[in-house]
Protein backbone atom coordinates (compact mmCIF):
# COMPACT_ATOMS: atom_id res chain seq x y z
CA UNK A 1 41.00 12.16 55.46
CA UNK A 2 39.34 13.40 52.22
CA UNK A 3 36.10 11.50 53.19
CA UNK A 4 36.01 13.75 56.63
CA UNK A 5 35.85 17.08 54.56
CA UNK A 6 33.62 15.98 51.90
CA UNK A 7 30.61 16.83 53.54
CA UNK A 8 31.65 19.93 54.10
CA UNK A 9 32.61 20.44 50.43
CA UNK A 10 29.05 19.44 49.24
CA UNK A 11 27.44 21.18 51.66
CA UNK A 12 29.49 24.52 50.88
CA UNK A 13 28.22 24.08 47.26
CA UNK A 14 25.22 23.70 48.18
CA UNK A 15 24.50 27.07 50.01
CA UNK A 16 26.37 28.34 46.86
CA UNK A 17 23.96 27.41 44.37
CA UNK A 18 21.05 28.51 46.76
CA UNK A 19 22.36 31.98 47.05
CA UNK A 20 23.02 32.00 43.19
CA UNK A 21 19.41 31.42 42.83
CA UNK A 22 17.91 33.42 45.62
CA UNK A 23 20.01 36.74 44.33
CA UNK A 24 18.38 35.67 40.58
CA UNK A 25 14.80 36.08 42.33
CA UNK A 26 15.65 38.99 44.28
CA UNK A 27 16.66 40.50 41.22
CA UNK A 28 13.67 39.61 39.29
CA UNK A 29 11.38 40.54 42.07
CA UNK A 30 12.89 44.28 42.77
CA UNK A 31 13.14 44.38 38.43
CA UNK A 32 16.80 45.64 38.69
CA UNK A 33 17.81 43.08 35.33
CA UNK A 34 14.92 45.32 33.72
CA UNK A 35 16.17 48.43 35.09
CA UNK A 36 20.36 47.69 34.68
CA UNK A 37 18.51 47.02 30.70
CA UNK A 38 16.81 50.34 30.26
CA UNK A 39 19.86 52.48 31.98
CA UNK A 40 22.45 51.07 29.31
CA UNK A 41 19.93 51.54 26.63
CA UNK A 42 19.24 55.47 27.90
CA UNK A 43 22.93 55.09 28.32
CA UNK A 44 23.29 54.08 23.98
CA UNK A 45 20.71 56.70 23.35
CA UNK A 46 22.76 59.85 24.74
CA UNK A 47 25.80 58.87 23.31
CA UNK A 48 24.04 58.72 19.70
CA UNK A 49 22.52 61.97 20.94
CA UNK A 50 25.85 63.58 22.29
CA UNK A 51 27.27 62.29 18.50
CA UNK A 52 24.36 64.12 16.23
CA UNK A 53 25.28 67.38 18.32
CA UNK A 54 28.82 67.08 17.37
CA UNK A 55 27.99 66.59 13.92
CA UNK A 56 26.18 69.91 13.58
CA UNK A 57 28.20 71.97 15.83
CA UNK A 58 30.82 71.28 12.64
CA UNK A 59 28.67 71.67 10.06
């Protein structure tokens, strides 16, 4: 019986791994890795920003 559904199984990770792949390239193509990058470090940069401004409104 586990023979019948094995195909299945291998085929299932199959189309898996293909769609793992294909979103990688989509991503590349369309830059959104570089873009997800530079929005947290804009993200790092106006929180250091945000923390300066505290600083000297107690000063």
């Amino acid at each position: 019986m586990a023979g019948l559904f094995m195909p299945y199984i291998i085929g299932l990770l199959v189309v898996l791994l293909l769609l793992l792949l294909l979103r990688e390239v989509n991503c590349w193509y369309w830059k959104i890795n570089r873009v997800i990058e530079l929005l947290s470090q804009i993200q790092k940069d106006l929180a250091e920003i945000k923390q300066s401004i505290k600083q000297e409104e107690h000063l």
